[in-house]
Protein backbone atom coordinates (compact mmCIF):
# COMPACT_ATOMS: atom_id res chain seq x y z
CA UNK A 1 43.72 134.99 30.00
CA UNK A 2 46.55 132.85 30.20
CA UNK A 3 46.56 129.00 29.52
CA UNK A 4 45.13 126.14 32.04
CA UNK A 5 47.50 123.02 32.38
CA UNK A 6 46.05 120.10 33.63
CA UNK A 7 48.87 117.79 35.26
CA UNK A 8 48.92 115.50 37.96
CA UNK A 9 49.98 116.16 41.28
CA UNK A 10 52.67 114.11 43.15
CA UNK A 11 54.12 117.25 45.63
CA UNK A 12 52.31 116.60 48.80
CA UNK A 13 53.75 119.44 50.83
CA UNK A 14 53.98 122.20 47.84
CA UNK A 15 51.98 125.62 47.60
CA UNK A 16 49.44 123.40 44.83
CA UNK A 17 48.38 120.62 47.43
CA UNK A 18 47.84 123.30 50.01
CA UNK A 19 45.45 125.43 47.03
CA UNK A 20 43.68 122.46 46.43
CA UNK A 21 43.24 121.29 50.14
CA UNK A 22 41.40 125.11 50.47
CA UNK A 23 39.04 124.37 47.47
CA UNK A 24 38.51 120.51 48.87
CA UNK A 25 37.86 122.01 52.51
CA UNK A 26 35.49 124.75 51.21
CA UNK A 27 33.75 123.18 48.10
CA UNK A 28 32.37 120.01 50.27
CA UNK A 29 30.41 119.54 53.29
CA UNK A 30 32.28 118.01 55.93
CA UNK A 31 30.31 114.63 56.32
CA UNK A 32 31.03 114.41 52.88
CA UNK A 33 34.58 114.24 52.74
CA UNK A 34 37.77 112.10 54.02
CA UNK A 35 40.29 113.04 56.22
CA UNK A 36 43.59 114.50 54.51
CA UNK A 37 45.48 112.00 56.43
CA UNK A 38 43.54 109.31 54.64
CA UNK A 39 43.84 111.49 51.13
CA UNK A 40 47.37 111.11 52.16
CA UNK A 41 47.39 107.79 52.31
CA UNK A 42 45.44 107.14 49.22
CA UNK A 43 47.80 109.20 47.23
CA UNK A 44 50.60 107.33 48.64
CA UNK A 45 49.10 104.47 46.50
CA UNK A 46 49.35 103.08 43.02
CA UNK A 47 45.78 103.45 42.27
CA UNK A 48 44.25 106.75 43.32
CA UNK A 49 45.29 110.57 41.74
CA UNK A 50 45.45 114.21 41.63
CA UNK A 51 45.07 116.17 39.02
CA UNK A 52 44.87 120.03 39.32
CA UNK A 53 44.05 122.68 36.72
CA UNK A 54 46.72 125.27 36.81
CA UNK A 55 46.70 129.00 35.79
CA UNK A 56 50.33 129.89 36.15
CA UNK A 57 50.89 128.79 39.81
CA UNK A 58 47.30 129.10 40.88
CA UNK A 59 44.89 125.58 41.00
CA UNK A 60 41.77 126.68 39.25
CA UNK A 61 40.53 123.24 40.00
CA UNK A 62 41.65 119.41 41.12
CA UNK A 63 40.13 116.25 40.72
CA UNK A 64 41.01 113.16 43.17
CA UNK A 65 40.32 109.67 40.98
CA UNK A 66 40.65 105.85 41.32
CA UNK A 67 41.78 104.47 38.44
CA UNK A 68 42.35 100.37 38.23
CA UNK A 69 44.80 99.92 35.38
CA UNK A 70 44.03 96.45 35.48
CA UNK A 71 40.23 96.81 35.07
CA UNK A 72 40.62 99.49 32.65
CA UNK A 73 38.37 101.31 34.62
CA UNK A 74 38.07 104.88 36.57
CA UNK A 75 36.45 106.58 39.38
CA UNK A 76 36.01 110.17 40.38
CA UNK A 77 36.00 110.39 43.99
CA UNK A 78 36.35 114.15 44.05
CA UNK A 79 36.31 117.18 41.45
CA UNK A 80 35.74 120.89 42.69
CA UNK A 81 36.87 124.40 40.99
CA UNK A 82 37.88 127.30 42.66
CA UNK A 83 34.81 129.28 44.03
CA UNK A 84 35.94 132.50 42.51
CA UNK A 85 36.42 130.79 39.49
């Protein structure tokens, strides 16, 4: 087994956001979940973040968070592993 990496994710049109757009699309039902134009968005600004859990170049896993620096305060919007995984 080789090692997970956790990182965040700024590469919006890379082989990793697509993987983790396929867990997001499959791991949620769709009332439950935002468009990935407004994901987009989101990302775009200071205060919300990807994070993936890589396996070589494979996402095992992502979380999507707000995090208000100036609260000092976070929250998990998101968080789904691959269902093979």
């Amino acid at each position: 087994m080789e090692s997970i990496i956790l990182k965040k994710t700024d590469d919006f049109t890379s082989s990793e956001f697509e993987q983790v757009l396929n867990i997001y699309s499959v791991s949620f039902p769709p009332v439950e979940t935002k468009p990935v134009e407004k994901i987009l968005d989101l990302l775009k600004g200071d205060d919300y973040h990807l994070y993936t859990a890589m396996e070589k170049s494979k996402v095992l896993g992502f979380s999507l968070l707000y995090v208000f620096s100036d609260l000092k305060i976070g929250l998990l919007d998101y968080m789904a592993v691959r269902p093979v995984y």
